[in-house]
N, C-alpha and C. Protein backbone atom coordinates (compact mmCIF):
# COMPACT_ATOMS: atom_id res chain seq x y z
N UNK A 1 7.40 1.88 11.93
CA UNK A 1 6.47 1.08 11.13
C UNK A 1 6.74 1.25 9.64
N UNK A 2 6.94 2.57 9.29
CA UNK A 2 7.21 2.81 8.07
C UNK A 2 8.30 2.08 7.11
N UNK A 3 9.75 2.38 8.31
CA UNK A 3 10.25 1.59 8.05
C UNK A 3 10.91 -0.14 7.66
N UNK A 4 9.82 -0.77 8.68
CA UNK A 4 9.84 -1.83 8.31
C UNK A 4 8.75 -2.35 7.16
N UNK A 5 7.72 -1.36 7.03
CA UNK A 5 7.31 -1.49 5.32
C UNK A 5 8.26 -1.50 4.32
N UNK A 6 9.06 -0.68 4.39
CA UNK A 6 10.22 -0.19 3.26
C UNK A 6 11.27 -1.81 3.02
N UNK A 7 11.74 -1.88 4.55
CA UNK A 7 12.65 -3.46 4.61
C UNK A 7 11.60 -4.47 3.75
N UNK A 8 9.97 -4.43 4.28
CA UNK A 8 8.97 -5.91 3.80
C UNK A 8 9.46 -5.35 2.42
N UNK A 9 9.40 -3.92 1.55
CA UNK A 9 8.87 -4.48 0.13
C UNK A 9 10.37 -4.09 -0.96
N UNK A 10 11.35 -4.54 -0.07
CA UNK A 10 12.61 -4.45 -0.95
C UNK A 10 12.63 -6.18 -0.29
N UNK A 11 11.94 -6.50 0.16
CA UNK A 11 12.52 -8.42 0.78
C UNK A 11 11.70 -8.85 0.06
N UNK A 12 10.78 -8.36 -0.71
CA UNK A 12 9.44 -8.87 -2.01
C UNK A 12 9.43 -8.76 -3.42
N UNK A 13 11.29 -7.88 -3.40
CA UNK A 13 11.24 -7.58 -4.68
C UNK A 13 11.54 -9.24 -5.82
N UNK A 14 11.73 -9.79 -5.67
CA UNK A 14 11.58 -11.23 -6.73
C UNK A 14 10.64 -11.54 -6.99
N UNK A 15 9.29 -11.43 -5.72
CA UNK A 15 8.13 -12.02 -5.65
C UNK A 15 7.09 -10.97 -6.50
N UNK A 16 7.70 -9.62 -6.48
CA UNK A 16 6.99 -8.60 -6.75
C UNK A 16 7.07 -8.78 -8.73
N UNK A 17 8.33 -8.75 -8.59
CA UNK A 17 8.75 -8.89 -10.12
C UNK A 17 7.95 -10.47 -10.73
N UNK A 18 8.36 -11.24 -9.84
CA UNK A 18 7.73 -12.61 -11.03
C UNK A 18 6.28 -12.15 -11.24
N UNK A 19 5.03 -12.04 -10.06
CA UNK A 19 3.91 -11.31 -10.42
C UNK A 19 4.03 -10.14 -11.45
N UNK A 20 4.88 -9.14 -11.43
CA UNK A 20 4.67 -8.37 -12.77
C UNK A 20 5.18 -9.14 -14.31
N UNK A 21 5.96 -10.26 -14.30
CA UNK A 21 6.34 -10.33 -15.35
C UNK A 21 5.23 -11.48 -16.40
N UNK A 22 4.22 -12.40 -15.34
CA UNK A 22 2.72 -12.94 -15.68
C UNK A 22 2.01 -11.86 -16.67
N UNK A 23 2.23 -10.49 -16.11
CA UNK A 23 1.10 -9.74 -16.77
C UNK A 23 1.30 -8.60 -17.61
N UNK A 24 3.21 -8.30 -17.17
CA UNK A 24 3.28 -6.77 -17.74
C UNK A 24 4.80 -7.08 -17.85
N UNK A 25 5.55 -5.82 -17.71
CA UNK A 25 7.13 -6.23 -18.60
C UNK A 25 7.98 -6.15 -17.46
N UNK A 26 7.25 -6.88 -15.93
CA UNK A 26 8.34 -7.33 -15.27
C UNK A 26 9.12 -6.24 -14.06
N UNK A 27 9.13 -5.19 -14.37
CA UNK A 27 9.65 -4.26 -13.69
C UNK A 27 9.26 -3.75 -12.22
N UNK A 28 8.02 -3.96 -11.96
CA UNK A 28 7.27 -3.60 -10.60
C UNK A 28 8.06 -3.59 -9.41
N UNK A 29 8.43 -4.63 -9.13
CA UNK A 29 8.96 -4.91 -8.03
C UNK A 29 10.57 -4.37 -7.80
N UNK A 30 11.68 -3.66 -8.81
CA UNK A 30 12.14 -3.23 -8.52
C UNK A 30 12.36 -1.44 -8.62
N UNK A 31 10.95 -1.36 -9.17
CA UNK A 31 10.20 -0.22 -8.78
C UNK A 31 9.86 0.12 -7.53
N UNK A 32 9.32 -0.39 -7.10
CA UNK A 32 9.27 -0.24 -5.55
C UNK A 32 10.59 -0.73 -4.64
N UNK A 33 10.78 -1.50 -5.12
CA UNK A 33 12.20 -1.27 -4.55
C UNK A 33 12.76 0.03 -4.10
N UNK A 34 13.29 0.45 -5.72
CA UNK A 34 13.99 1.42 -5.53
C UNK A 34 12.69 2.69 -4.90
N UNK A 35 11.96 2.59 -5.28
CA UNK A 35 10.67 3.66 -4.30
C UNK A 35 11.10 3.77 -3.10
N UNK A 36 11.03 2.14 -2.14
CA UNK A 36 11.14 2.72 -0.85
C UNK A 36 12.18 2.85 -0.22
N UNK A 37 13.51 2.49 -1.04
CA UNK A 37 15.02 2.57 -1.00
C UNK A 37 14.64 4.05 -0.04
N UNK A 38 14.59 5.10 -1.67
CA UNK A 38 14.57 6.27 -1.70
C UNK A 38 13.81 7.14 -0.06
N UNK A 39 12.45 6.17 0.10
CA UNK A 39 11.95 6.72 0.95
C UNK A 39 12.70 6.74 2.85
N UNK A 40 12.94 5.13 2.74
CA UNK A 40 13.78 5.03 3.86
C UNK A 40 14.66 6.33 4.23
N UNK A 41 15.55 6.35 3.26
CA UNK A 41 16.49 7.53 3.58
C UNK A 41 16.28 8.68 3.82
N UNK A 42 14.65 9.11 2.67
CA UNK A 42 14.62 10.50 3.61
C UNK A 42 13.99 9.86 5.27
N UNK A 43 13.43 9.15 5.29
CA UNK A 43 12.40 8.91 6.92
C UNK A 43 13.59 9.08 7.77
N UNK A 44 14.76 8.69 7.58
CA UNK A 44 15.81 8.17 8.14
C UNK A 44 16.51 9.71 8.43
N UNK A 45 16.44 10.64 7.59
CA UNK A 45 17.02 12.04 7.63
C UNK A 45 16.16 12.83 8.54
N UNK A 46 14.66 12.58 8.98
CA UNK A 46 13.70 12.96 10.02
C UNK A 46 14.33 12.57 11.17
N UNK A 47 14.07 13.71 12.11
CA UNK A 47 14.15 13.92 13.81
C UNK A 47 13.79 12.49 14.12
N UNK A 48 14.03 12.25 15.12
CA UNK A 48 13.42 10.61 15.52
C UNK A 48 13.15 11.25 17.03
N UNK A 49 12.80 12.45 17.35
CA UNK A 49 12.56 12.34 18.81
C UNK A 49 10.94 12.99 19.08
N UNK A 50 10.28 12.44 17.92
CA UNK A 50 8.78 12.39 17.76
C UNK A 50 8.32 13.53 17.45
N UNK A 51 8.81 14.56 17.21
CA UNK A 51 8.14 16.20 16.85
C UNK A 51 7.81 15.93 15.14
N UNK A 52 8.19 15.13 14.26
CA UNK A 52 7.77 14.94 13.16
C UNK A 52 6.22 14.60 13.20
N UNK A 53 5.08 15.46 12.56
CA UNK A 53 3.83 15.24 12.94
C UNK A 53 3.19 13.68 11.68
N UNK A 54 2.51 13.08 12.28
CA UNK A 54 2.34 11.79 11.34
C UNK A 54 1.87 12.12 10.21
N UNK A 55 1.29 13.22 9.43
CA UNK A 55 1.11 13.28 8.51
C UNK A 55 2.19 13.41 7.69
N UNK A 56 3.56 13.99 7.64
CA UNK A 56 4.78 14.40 7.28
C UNK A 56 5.23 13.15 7.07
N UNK A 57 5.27 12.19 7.75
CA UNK A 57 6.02 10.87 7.60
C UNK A 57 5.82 10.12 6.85
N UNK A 58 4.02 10.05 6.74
CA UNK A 58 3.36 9.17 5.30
C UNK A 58 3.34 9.95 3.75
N UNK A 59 3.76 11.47 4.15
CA UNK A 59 3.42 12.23 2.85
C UNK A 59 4.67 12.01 2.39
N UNK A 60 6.26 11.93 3.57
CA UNK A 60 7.53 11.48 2.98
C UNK A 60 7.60 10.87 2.41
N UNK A 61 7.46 9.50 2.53
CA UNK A 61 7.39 8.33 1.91
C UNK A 61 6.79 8.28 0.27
N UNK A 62 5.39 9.46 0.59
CA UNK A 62 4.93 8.95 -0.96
C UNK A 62 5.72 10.34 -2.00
N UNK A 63 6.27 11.07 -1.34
CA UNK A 63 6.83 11.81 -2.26
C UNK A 63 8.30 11.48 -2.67
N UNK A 64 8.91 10.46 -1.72
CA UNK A 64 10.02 10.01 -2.40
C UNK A 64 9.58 8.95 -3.56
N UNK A 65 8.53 8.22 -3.21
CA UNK A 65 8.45 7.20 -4.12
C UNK A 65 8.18 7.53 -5.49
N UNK A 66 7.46 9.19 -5.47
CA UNK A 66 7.05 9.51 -6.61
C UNK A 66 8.25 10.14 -7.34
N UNK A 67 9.14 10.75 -6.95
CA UNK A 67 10.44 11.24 -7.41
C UNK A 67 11.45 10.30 -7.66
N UNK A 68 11.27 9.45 -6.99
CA UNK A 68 12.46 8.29 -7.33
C UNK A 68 12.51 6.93 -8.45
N UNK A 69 10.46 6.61 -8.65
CA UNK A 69 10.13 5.38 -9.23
C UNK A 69 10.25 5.70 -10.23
N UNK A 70 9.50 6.66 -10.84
CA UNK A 70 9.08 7.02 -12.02
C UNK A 70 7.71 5.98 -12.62
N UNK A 71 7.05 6.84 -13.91
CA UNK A 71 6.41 5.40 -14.78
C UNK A 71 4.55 5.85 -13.63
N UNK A 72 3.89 4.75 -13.87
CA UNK A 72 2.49 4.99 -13.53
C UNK A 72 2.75 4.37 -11.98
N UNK A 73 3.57 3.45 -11.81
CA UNK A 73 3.57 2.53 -10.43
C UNK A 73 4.11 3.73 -9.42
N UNK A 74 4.95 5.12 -9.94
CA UNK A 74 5.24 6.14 -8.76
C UNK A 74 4.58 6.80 -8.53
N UNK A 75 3.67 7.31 -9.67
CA UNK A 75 2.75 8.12 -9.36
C UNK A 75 1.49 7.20 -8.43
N UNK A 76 0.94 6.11 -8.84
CA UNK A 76 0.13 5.70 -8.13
C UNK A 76 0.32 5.07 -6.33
N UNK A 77 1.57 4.69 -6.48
CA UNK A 77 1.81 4.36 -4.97
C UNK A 77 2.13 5.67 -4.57
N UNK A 78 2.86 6.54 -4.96
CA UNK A 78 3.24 7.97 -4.19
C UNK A 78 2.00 8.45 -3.27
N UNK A 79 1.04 8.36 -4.61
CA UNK A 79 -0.20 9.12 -4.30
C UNK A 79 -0.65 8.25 -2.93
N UNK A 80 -1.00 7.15 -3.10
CA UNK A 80 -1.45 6.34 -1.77
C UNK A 80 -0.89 6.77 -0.55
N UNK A 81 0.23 7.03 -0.48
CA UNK A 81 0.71 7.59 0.58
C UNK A 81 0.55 8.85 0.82
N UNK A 82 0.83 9.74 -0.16
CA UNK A 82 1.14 11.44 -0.17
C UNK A 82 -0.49 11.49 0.23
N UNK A 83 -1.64 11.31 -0.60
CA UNK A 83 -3.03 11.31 0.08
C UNK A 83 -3.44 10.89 1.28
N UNK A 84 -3.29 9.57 1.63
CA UNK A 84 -3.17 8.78 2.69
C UNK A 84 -3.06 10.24 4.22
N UNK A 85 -1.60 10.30 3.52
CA UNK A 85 -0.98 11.23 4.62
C UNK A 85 -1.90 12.27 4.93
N UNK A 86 -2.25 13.40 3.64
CA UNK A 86 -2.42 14.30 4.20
C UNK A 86 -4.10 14.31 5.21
N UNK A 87 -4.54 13.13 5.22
CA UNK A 87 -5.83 13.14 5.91
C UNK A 87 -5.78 13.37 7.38
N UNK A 88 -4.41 12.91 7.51
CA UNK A 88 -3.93 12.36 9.06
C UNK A 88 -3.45 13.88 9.54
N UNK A 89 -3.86 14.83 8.85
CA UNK A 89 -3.25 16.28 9.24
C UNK A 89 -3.50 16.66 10.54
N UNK A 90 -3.10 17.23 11.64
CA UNK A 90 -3.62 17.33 12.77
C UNK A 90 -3.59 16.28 13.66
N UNK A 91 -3.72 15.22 13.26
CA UNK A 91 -3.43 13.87 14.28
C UNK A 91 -2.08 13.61 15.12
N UNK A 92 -2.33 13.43 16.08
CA UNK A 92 -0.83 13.24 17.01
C UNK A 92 -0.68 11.78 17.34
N UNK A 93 -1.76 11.21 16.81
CA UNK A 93 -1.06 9.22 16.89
C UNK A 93 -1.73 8.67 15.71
N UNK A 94 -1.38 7.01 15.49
CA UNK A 94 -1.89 6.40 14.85
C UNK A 94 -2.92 5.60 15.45
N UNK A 95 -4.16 5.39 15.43
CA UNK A 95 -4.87 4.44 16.17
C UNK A 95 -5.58 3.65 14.76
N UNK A 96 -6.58 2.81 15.32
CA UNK A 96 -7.95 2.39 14.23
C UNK A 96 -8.33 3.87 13.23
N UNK A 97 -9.09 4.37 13.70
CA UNK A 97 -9.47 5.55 13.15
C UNK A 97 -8.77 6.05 11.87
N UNK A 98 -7.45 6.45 12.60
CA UNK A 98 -6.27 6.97 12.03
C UNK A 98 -6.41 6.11 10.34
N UNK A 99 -6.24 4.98 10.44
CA UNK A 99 -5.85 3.94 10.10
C UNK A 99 -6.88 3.95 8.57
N UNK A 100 -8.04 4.03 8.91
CA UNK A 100 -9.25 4.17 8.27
C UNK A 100 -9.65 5.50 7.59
N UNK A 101 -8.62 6.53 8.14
CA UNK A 101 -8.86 7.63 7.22
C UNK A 101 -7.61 7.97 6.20
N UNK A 102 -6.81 6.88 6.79
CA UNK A 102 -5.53 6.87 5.95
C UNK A 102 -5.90 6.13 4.13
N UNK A 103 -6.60 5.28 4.62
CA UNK A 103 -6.56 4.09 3.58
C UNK A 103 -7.68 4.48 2.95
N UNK A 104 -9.00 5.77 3.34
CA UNK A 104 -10.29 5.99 2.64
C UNK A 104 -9.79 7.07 1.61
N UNK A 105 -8.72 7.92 2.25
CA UNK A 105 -8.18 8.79 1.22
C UNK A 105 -6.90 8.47 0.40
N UNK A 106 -5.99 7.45 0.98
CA UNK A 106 -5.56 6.64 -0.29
C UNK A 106 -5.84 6.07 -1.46
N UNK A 107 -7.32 5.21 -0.24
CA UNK A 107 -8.04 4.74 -2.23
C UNK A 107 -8.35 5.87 -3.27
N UNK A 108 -9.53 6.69 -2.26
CA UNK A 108 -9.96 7.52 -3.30
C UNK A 108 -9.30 8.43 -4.13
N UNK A 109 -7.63 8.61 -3.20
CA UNK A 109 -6.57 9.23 -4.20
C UNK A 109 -6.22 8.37 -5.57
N UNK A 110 -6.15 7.41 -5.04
CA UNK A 110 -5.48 6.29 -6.17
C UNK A 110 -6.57 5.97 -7.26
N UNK A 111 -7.68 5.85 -6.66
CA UNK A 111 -9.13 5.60 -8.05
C UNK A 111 -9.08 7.16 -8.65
N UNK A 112 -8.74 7.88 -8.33
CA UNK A 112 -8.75 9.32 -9.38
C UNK A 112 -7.89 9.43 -9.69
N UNK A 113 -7.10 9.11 -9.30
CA UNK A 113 -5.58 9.55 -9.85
C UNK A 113 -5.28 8.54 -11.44
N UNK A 114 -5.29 7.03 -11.23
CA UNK A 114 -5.29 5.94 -12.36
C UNK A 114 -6.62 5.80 -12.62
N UNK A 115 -7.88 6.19 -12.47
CA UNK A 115 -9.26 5.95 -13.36
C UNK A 115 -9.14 4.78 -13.06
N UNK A 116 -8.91 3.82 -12.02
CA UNK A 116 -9.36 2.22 -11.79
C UNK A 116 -10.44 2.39 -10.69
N UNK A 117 -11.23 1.00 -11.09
CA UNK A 117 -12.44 0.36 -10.18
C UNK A 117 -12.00 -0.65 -9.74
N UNK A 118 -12.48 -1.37 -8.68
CA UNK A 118 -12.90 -2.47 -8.27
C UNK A 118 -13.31 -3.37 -9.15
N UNK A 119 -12.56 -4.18 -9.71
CA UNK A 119 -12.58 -5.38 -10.58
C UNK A 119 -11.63 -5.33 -11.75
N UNK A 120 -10.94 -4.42 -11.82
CA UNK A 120 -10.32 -3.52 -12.67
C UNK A 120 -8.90 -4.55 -13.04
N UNK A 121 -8.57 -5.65 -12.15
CA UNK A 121 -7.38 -6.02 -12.06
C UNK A 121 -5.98 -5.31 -12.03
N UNK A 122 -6.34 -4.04 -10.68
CA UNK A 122 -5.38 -3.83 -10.30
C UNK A 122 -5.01 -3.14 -8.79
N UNK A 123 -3.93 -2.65 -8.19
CA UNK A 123 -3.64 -2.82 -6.75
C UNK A 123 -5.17 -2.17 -5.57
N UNK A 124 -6.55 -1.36 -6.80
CA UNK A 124 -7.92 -1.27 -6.13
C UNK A 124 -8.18 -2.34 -5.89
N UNK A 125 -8.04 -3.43 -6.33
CA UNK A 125 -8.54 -4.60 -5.93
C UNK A 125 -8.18 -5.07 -4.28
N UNK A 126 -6.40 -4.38 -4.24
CA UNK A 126 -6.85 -4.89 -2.81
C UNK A 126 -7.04 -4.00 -1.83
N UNK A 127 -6.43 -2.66 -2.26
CA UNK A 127 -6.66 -1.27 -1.56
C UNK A 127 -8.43 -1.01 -1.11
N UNK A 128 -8.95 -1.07 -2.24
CA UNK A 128 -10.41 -0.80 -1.80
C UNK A 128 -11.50 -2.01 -0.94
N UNK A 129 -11.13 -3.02 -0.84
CA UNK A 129 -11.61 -3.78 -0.06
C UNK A 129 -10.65 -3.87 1.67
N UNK A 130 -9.94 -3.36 1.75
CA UNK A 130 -9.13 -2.90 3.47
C UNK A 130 -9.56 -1.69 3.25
N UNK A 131 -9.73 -0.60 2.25
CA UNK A 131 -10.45 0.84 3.19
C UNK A 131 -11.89 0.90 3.85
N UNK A 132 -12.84 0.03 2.75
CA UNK A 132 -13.96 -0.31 3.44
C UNK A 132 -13.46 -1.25 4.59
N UNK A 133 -12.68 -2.28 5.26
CA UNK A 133 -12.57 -3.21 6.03
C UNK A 133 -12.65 -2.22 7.23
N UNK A 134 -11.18 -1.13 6.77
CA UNK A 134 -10.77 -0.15 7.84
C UNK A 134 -11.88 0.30 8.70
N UNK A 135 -12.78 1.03 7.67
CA UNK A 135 -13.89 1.96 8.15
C UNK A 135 -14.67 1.17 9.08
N UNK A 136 -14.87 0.38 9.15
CA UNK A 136 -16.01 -0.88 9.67
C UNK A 136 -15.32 -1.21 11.45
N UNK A 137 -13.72 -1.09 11.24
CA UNK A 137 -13.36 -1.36 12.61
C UNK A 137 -12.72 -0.71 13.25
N UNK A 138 -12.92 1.00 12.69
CA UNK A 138 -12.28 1.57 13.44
C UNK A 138 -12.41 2.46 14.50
N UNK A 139 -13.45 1.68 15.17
CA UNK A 139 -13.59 1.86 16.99
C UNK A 139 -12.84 1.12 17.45
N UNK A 140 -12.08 -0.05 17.07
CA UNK A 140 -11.37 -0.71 17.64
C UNK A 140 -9.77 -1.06 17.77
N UNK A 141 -9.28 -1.48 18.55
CA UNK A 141 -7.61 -1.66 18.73
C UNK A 141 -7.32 -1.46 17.30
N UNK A 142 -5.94 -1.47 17.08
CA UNK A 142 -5.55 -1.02 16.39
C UNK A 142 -4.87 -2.43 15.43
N UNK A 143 -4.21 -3.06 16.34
CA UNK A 143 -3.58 -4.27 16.04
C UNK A 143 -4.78 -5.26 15.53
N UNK A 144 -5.69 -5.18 16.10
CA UNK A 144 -6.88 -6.05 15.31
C UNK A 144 -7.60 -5.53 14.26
N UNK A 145 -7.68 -4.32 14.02
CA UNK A 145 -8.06 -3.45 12.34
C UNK A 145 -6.67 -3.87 11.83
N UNK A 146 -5.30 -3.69 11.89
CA UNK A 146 -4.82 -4.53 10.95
C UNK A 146 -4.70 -5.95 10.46
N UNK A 147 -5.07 -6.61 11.29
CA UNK A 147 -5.37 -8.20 11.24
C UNK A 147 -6.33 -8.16 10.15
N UNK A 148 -7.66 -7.25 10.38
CA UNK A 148 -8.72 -7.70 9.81
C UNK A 148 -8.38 -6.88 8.04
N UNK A 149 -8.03 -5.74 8.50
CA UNK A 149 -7.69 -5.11 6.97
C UNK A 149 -6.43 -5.81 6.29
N UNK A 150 -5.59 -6.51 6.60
CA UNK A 150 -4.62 -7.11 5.79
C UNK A 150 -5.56 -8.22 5.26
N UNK A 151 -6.22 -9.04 6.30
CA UNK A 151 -7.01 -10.12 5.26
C UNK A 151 -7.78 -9.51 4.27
N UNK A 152 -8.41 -8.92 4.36
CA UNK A 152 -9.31 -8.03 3.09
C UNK A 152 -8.48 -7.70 1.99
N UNK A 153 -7.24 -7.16 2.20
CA UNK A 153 -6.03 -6.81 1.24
C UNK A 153 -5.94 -8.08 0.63
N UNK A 154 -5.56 -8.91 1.35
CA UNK A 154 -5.63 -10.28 0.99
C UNK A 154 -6.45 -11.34 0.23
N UNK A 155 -7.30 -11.08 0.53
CA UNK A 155 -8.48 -11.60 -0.13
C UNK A 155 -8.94 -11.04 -1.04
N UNK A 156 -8.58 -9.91 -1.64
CA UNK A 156 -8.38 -8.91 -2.88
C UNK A 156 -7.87 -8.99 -3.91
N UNK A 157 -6.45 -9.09 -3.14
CA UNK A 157 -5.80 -9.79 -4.12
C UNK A 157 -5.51 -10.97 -4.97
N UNK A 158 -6.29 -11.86 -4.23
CA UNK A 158 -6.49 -13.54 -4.72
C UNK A 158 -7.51 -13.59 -6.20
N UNK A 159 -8.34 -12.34 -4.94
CA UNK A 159 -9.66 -12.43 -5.88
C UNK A 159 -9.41 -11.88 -7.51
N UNK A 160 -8.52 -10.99 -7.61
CA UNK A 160 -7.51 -10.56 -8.81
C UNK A 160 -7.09 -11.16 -9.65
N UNK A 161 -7.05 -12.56 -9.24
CA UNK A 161 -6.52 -13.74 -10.20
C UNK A 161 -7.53 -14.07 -10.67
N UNK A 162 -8.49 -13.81 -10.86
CA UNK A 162 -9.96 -14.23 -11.80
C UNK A 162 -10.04 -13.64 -12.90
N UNK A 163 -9.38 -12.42 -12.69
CA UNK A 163 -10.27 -10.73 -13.37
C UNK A 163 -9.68 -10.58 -14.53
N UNK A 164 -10.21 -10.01 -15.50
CA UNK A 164 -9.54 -9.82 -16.82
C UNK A 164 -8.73 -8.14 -16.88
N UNK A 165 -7.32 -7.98 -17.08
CA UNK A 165 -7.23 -6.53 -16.94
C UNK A 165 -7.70 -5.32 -17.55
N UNK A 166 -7.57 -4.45 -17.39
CA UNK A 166 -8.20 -3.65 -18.05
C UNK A 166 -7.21 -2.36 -18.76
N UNK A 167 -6.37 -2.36 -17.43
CA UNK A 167 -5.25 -1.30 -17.64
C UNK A 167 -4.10 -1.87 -18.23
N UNK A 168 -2.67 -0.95 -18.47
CA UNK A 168 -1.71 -1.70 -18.59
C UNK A 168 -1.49 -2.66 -19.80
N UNK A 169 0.05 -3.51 -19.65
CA UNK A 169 0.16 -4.19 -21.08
C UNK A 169 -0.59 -5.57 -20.58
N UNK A 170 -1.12 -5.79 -19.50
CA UNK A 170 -1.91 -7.02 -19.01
C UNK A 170 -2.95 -7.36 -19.97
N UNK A 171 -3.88 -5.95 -20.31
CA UNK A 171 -5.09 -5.63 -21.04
C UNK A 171 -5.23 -6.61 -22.29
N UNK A 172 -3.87 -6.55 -22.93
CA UNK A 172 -3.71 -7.03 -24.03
C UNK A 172 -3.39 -8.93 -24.16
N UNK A 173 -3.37 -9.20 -22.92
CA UNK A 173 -3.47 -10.88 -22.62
C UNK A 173 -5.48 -11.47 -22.89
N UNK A 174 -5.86 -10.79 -22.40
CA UNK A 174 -7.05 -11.05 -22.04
C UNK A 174 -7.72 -11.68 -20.98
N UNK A 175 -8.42 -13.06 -21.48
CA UNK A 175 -8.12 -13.96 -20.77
C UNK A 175 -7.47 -14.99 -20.19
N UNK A 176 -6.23 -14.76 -20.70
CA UNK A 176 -4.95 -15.11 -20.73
C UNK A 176 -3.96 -14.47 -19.16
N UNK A 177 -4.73 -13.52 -18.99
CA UNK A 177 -4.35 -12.89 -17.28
C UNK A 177 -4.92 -13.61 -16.42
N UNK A 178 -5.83 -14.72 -16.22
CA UNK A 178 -6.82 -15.19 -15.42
C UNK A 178 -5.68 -16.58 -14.85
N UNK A 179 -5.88 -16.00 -13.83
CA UNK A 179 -5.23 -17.11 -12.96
C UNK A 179 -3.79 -16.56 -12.17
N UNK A 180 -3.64 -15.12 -12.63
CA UNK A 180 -1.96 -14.47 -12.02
C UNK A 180 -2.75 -12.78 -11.33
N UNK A 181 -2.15 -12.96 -10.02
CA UNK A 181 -2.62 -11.61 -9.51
C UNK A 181 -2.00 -10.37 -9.77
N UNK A 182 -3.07 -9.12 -9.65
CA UNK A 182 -2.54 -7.94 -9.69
C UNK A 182 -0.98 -8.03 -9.07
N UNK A 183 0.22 -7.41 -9.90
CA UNK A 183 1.40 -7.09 -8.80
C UNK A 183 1.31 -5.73 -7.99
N UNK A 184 0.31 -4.85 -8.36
CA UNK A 184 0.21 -3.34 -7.48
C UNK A 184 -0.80 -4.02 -6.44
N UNK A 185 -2.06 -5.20 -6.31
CA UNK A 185 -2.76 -5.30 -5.63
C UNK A 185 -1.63 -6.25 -4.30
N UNK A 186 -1.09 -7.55 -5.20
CA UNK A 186 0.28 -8.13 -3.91
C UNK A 186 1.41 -6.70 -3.25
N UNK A 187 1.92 -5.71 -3.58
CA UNK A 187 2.50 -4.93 -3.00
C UNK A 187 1.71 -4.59 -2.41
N UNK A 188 0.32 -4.16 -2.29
CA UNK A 188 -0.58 -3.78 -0.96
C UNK A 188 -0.77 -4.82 0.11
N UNK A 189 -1.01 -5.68 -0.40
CA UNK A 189 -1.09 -6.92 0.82
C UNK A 189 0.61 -6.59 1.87
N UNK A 190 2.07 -6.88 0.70
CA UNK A 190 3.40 -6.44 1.53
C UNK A 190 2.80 -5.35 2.32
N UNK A 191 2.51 -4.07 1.81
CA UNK A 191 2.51 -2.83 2.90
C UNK A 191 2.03 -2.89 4.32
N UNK A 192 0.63 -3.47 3.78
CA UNK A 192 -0.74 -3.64 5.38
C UNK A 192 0.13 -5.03 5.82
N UNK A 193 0.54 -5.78 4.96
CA UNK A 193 0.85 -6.92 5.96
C UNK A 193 2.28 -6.63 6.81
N UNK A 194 3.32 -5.68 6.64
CA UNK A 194 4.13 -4.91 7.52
C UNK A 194 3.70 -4.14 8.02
N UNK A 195 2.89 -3.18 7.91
CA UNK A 195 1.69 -2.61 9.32
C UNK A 195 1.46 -3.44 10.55
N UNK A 196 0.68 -4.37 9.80
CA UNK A 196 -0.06 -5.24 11.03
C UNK A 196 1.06 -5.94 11.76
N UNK A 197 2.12 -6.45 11.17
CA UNK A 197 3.35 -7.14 12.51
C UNK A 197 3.89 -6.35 12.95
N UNK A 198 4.06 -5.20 12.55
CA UNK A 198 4.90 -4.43 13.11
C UNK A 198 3.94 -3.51 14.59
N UNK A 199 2.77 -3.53 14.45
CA UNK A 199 1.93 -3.15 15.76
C UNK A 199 1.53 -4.48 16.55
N UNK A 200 1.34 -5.58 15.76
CA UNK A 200 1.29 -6.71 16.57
C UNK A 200 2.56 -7.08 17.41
N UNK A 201 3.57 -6.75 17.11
CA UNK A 201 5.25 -7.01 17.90
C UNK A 201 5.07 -5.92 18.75
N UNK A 202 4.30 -5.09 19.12
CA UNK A 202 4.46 -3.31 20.11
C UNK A 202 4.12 -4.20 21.49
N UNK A 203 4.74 -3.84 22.56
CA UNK A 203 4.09 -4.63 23.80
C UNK A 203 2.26 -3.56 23.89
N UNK A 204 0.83 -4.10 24.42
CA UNK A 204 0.31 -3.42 25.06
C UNK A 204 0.40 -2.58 26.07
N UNK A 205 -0.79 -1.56 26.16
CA UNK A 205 -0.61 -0.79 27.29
C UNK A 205 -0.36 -1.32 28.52
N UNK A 206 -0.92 -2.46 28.58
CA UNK A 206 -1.27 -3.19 29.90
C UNK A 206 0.60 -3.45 30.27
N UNK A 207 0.83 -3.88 29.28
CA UNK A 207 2.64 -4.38 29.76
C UNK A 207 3.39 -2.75 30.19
C-alpha cells in the first residue's frame, strides 16, 4: 500500500507543482517527489516476509521523507507519517480502527508541529477533516472508511480554494489565493486516495 502511495505521488508531481506554483515558489511537488523516491527504497530494503511490525513501515516512510525533502514540506509530511506510525505500535494489521488512529495522531502531529488550524489554507484542511471522518467509521470495513475518508480529504481540499492563507509565501497574495487549493492539502487527497484503491483492488475475505 505504501508503496503504491509513493508510485501515486511521484505520478502527481506536475499536478503537485502547478498547485504550488498558484500560491508559493513552485517546488512542492518535487519535494515529495523526491520524499517518497527516498522512502520507497528504504520500504523496499525491509523484509517483505511480514515480520516488519506496521508501525516501522509508516515511521519509514516519514523518516525518509524528513531526511531526504528538506524545507517545512519534510518536516511536516515526515511528521504525518513518523506520528501516524508510532500510534499503530503494537498493532499486527491495518483495519478501520487502525486507520483512525493513524490519521488522529498524524493530524495532531502535524497541527503542533506547523501551528496550523482548520481554515488555515493548508494540507489541515484536508488532513483534519478524514481524521475526524476516520474516527466516525471505524467499526467498519476498511475499504469503505477509505472511500469515506478520501472524500472528506477531498472535500477539504476544494474547500481550500476559498480560504485566505495564512502560512507560507501564499500569506502574502491575500485574497489573491482564493480560488487555488492548498498543494500540502491536494498531496493528502494523492496519499488517502492511493490507500483507498489500493485496499479496494485486495480480493475480500469471502473470495
Amino acid at each position: 500500500m505504501l508503496l503504491l502511495v509513493a508510485d501515486r505521488v511521484i505520478a502527481a508531481e506536475p499536478r503537485l507543482s502547478e498547485a504550488d506554483r498558484n500560491l508559493g515558489d513552485g517546488d512542492h511537488g518535487l519535494g515529495m517527489q523526491r520524499g517518497v523516491t527516498a522512502a520507497r527504497e528504504k520500504l523496499l530494503a525491509l523484509p517483505d516476509d511480514g515480520s516488519v511490525p506496521v508501525e516501522k513501515l509508516f515511521s519509514t516512510v516519514g523518516l525518509a521523507m524528513m531526511s531526504s525533502m528538506g524545507g517545512a514540506s519534510g518536516a511536516i509530511f515526515g511528521t504525518l507519517f513518523r506520528d501516524g506510525g508510532k500510534a499503530l505500535a503494537g498493532r499486527e494489521s491495518f483495519g478501520a480502527s487502525e486507520l483512525a488512529a493513524f490519521l488522529r495522531a498524524a493530524c495532531d502531529g502535524v497541527m503542533a508541529r506547523g501551528k496550523a488550524n482548520p481554515g488555515d489554507k493548508t494540507m489541515v484542511d484536508a488532513l483534519h477533516p478524514a481524521a475526524a471522518r476516520a474516527g466516525e467509521v471505524a467499526d467498519g470495513p476498511l475499504d469503505a472508511a477509505l472511500a469515506s475518508v478520501g472524500a472528506a480529504a477531498e472535500d477539504g481540499c476544494e474547500a481550500s480554494k476559498g480560504m485566505v492563507a495564512v502560512f507560507g509565501r501564499a500569506r502574502s497574495l491575500g485574497e489573491a489565493a482564493i480560488g487555488f487549493p492548498d498543494a500540502g492539502a491536494l498531496s493528502v487527497t494523492v496519499i488517502l486516495g492511493a490507500m483507498r484503491d489500493f485496499v479496494a483492488g485486495l480480493p475480500s475475505a469471502s473470495e
